[in-house]
Protein backbone atom coordinates (compact mmCIF):
# COMPACT_ATOMS: atom_id res chain seq x y z
CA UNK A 1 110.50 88.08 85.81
CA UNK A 2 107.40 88.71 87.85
CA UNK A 3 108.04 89.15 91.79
CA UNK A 4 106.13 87.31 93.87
CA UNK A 5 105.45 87.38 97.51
CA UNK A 6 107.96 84.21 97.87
CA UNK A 7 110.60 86.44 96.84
CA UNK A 8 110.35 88.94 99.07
CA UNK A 9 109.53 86.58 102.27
CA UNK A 10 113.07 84.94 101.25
CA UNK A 11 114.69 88.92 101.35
CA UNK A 12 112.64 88.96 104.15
CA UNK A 13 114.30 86.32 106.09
CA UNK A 14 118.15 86.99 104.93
CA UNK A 15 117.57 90.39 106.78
CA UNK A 16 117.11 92.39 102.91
CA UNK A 17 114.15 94.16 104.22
CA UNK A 18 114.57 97.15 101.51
CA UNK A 19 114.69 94.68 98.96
CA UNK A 20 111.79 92.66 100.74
CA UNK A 21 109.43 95.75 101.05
CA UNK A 22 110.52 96.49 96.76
CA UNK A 23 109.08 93.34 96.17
CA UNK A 24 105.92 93.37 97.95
CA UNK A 25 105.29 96.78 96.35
CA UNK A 26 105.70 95.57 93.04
CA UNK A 27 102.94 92.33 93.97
CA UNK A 28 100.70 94.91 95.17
CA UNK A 29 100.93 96.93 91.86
CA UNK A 30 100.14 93.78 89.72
CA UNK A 31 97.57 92.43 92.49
CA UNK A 32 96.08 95.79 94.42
CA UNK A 33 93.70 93.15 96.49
CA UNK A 34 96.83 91.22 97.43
CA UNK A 35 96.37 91.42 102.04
CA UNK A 36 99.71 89.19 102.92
CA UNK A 37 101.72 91.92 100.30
CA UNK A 38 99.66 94.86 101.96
CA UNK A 39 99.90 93.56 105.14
CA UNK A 40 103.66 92.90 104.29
CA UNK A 41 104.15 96.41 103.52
CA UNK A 42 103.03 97.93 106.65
CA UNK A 43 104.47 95.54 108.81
CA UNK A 44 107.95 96.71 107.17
CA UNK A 45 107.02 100.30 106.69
CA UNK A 46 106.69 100.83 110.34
CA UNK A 47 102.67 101.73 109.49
CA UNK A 48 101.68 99.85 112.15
CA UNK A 49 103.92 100.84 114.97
CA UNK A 50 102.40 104.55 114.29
CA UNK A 51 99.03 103.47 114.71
CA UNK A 52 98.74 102.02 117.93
CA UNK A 53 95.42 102.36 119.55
CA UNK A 54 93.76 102.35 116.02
CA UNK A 55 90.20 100.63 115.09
CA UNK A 56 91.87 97.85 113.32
CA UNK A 57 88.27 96.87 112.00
CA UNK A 58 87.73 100.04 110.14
CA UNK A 59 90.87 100.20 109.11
CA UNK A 60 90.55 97.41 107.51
CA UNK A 61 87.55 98.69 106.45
CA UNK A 62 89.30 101.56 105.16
CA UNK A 63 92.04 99.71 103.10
CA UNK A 64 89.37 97.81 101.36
CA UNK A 65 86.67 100.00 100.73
CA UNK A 66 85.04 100.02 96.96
CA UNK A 67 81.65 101.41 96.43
CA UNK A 68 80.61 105.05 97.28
CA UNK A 69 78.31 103.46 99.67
CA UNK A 70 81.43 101.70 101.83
CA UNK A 71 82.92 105.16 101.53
CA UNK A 72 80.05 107.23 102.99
CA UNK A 73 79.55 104.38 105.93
CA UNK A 74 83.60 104.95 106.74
CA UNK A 75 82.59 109.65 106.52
CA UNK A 76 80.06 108.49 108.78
CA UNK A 77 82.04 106.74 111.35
CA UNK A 78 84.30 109.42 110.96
CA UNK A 79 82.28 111.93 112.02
CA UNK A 80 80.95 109.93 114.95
CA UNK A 81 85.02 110.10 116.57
């Protein structure tokens, strides 16, 4: 049976987070571009909690970059911190 984010929002609420955040990792395997299973997964990771004060824009930018081009603009912000 394929998960899908449904499942794990239903973990989710009964308080199954390990079995919530399983879930949304195996969306995100099927569907990399998947943001609510990604967004999921560092909500209940704690990701987010350890990057307070962070561009959210670039990383964003950072999550979803594709071409070499997107990756040089993100070196180049870089390098302007």
């Amino acid at each position: 049976m394929k998960n899908t984010i449904t499942e794990a929002q239903i973990y989710e609420a009964q308080g199954l987070r390990d079995d919530a955040l399983e879930v949304y990792k195996n969306v995100l395997k099927a569907d990399p571009q998947n943001k609510d299973a990604m967004s999921a997964i560092l909500r209940l990771s704690g990701v987010r909690r350890e990057l307070r004060g962070v561009n959210e824009t670039m990383l964003d930018f950072f999550f979803n970059m594709k071409t070499k081009e997107e990756i040089n603009e993100f070196k180049r912000w870089l390098l302007k911190l």
